[in-house]
Structures are given as C-alpha cells and as structure tokens.
Protein backbone atom coordinates (compact mmCIF):
# COMPACT_ATOMS: atom_id res chain seq x y z
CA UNK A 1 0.00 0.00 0.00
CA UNK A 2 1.38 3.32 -0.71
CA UNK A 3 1.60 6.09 1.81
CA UNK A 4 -0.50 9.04 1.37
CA UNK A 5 -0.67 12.50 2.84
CA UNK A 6 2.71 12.34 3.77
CA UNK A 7 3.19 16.39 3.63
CA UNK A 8 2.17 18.78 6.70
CA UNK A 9 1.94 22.76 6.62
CA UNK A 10 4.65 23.03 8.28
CA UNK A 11 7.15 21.05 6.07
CA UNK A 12 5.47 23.05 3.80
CA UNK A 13 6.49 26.10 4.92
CA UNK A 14 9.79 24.77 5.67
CA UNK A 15 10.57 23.82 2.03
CA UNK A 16 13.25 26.44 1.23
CA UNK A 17 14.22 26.73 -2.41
CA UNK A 18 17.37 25.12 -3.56
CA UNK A 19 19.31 26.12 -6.73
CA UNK A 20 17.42 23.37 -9.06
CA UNK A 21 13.33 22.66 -8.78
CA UNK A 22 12.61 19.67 -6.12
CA UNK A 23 9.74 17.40 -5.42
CA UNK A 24 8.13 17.00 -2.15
CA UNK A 25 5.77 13.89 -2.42
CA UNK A 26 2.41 13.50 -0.67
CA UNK A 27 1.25 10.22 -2.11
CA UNK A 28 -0.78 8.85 -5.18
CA UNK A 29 1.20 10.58 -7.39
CA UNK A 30 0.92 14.09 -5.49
CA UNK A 31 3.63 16.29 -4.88
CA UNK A 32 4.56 19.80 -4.30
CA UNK A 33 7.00 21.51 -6.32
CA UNK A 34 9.76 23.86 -5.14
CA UNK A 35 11.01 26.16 -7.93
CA UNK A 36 14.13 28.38 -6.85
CA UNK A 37 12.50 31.46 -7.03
CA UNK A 38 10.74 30.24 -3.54
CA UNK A 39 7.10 29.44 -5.58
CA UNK A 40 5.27 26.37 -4.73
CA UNK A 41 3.17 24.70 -6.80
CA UNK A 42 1.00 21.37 -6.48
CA UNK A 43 1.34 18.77 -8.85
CA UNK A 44 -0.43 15.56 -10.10
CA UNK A 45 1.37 13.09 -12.54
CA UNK A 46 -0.70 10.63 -13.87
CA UNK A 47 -0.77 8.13 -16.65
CA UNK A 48 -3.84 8.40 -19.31
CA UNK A 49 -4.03 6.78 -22.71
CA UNK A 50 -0.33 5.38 -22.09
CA UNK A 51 1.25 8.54 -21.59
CA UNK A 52 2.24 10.51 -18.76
CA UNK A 53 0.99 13.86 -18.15
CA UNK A 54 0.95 16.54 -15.36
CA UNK A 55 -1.50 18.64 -14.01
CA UNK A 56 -1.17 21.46 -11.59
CA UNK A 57 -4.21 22.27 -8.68
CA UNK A 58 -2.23 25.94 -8.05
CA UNK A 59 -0.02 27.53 -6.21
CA UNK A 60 0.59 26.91 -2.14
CA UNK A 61 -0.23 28.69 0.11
CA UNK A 62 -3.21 30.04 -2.07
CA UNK A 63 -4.32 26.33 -2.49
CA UNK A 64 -3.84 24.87 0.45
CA UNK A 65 -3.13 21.16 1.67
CA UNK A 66 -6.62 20.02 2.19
CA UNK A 67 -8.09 21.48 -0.69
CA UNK A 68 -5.08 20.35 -3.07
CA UNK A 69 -6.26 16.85 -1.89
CA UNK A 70 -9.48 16.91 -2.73
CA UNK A 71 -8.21 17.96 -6.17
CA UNK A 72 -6.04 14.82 -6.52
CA UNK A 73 -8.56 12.68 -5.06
CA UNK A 74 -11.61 14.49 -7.91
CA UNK A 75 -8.93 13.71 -10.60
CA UNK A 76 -7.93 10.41 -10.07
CA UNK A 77 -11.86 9.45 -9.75
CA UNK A 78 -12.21 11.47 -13.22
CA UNK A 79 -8.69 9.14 -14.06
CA UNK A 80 -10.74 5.89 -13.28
CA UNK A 81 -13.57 6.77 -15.42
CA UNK A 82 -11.59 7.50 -18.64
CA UNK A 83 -11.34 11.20 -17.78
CA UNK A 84 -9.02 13.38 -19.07
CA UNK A 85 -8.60 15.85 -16.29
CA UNK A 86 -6.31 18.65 -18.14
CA UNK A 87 -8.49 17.73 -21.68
CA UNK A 88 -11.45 18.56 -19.46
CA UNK A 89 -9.89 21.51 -17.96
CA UNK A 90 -9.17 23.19 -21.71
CA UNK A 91 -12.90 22.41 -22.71
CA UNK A 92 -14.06 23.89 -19.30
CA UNK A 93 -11.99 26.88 -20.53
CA UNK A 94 -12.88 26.85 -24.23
CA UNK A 95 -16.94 25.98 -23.39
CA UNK A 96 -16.94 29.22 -21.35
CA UNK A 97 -15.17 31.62 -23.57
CA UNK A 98 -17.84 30.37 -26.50
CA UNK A 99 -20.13 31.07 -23.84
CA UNK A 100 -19.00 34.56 -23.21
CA UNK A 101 -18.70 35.52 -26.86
CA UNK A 102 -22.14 34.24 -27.37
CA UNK A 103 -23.44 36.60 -24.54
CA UNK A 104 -21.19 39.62 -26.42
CA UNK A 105 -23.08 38.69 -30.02
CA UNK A 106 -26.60 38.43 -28.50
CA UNK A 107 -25.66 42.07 -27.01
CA UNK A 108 -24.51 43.17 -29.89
CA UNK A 109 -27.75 41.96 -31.92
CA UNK A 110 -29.93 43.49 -28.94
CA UNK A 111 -27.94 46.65 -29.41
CA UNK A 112 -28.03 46.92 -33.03
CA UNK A 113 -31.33 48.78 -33.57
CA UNK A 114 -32.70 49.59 -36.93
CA UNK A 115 -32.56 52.98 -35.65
CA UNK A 116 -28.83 52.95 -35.15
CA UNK A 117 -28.21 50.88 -38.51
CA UNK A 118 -30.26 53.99 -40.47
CA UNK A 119 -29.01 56.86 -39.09
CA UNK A 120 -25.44 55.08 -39.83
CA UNK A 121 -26.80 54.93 -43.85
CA UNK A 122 -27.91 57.93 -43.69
CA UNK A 123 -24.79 59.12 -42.49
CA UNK A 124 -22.98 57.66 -45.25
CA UNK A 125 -25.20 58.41 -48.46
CA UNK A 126 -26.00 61.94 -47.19
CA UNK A 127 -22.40 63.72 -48.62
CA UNK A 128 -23.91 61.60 -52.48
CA UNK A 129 -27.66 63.55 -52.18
CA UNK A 130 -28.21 67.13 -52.07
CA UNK A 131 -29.18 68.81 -48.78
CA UNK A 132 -32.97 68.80 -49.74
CA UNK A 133 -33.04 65.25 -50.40
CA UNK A 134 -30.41 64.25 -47.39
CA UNK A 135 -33.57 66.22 -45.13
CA UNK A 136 -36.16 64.51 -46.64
CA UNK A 137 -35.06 61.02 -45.92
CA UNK A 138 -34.15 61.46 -42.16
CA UNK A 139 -37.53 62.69 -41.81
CA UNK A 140 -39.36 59.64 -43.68
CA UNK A 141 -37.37 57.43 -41.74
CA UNK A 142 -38.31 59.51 -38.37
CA UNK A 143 -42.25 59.80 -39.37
CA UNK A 144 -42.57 56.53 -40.48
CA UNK A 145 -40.08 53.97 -39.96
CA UNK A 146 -38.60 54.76 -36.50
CA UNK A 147 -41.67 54.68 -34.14
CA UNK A 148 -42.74 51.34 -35.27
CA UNK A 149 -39.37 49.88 -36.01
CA UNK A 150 -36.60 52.22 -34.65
CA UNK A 151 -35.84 50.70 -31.55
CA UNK A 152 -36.31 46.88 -32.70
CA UNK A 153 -32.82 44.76 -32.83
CA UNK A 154 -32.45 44.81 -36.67
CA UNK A 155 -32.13 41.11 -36.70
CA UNK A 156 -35.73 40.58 -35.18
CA UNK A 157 -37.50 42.01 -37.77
CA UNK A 158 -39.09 40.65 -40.33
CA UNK A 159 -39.93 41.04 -44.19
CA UNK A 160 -44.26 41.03 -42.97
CA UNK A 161 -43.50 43.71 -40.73
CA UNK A 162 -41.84 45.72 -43.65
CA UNK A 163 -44.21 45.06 -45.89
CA UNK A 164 -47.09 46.00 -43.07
CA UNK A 165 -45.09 49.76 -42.64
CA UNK A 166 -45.16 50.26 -46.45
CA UNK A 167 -48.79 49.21 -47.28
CA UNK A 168 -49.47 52.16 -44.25
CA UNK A 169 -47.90 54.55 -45.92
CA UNK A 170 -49.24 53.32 -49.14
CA UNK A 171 -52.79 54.28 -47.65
C-alpha cells in the first residue's frame, strides 16, 4: 500500500528553495513543487491513454493542503472513469469563452437597432444627395419607420413587418 498525505503545513512552509526545482511527495502521485525562485506549486502526474501527463491544482499557500487533496482525489476518480482531467480543464476553458462571446453577439444583436443601422446609412449616403433630399429622408425614416421599427434589434424584424409599414404609408 502506498503512503498518502505524507506532507504537513509546516514542512510546507519549511521547504526552502534550492538552486534546481525539487519534489516534495504526498502520495498517489501528489507532490509539491519547489522552484528556486521560492514558488510552490501542487502537482499531479498521472498516466492516461499510455502517456504521462501533469497537471497542476495551483499555487501553495493560495491552495492549500486540504483542498489540493481533494483535487487529486476528484482527478484520479475522473482518471478511473476514462477522464481526461487537463483535456477537461481546456474544454471547461474553451466551453466558457464560446459562452461569453455568445453573450457579447446576443448584445450586440440586442444593441443593433434599426434605428442605429439607419441613421449610420444615412450618415454615409447623405455627402452623395443634395441637402434637400439628405432632409427629406431622415424625416421619412423619423415619421414613419422609426416609431414602429426604430428601436427593434435589426435582426428581429421581419420582411411582414416591412411590408405592413409600407402598405401604411401606401394608404
């Protein structure tokens, strides 16, 4: 049987760093690492799909004993079930940035207005049409277009609501 939980806090915090990196074990393939810049960091190495690998829980004293255990112990149960831990880390990661850059486009389309997409056309063509005309279409699109529309995320409307806004001016 191997030994586990070998470490305490305070051979923890008696670790001093050396001139190369050490180990200090804690058991089923635990350890703490001992860089020579005085940073500690925990460690897992594990075997998965014939290869070895190595996965860090953080940085001690930030993560501490107990909870770097509970890490080791989560990953190794993950390990047993054919669980990647660090391939499920980088899709943790990569699920919630798609996550957050769905939440920026459905902003985005929420903030993009038909208003806002007009007046940014109108913008544009008005130095190609002379000043009467440049008036005249800022005011259509005021009168008629803008209270019914204006406000709507451009993407949310649809051709039948055009086509209801024309046949009202048409009468």
């Amino acid at each position: 049987m191997r030994l586990t939980n070998k470490l305490t806090e305070l051979t923890i915090k008696k670790a001093k760093p050396k001139e190369k990196q050490y180990k200090l074990a804690d058991g089923e393939g635990m350890y703490l690492r001992v860089y020579p810049n005085g940073s500690k960091y925990w460690q897992l190495k594990y075997r998965f799909d014939g290869k070895h690998k190595t996965l860090s829980f953080g940085v001690w004293p930030e993560v501490g004993i107990s909870e770097a255990r509970e890490k080791r112990f989560e990953a190794r149960k993950k390990i047993k079930q054919g669980i990647d831990p660090i391939q499920e880390k980088q899709q943790i990661i990569i699920d919630k940035n798609e996550q957050k850059l769905e939440k920026e486009r459905e902003e985005k389309r929420k903030t993009t207005t038909l208003k806002k997409v007009a007046e940014e056309w109108h913008q544009r063509q008005s130095p190609l049409w002379t000043e009467k005309h440049t008036i005249d279409v800022i005011n259509s699109l005021k009168y008629h277009i803008f209270p019914d529309l204006g406000e709507r995320p451009i993407s949310d409307i649809n051709k039948q609501e055009v086509i209801t806004i024309l046949r009202k001016l048409e009468s």
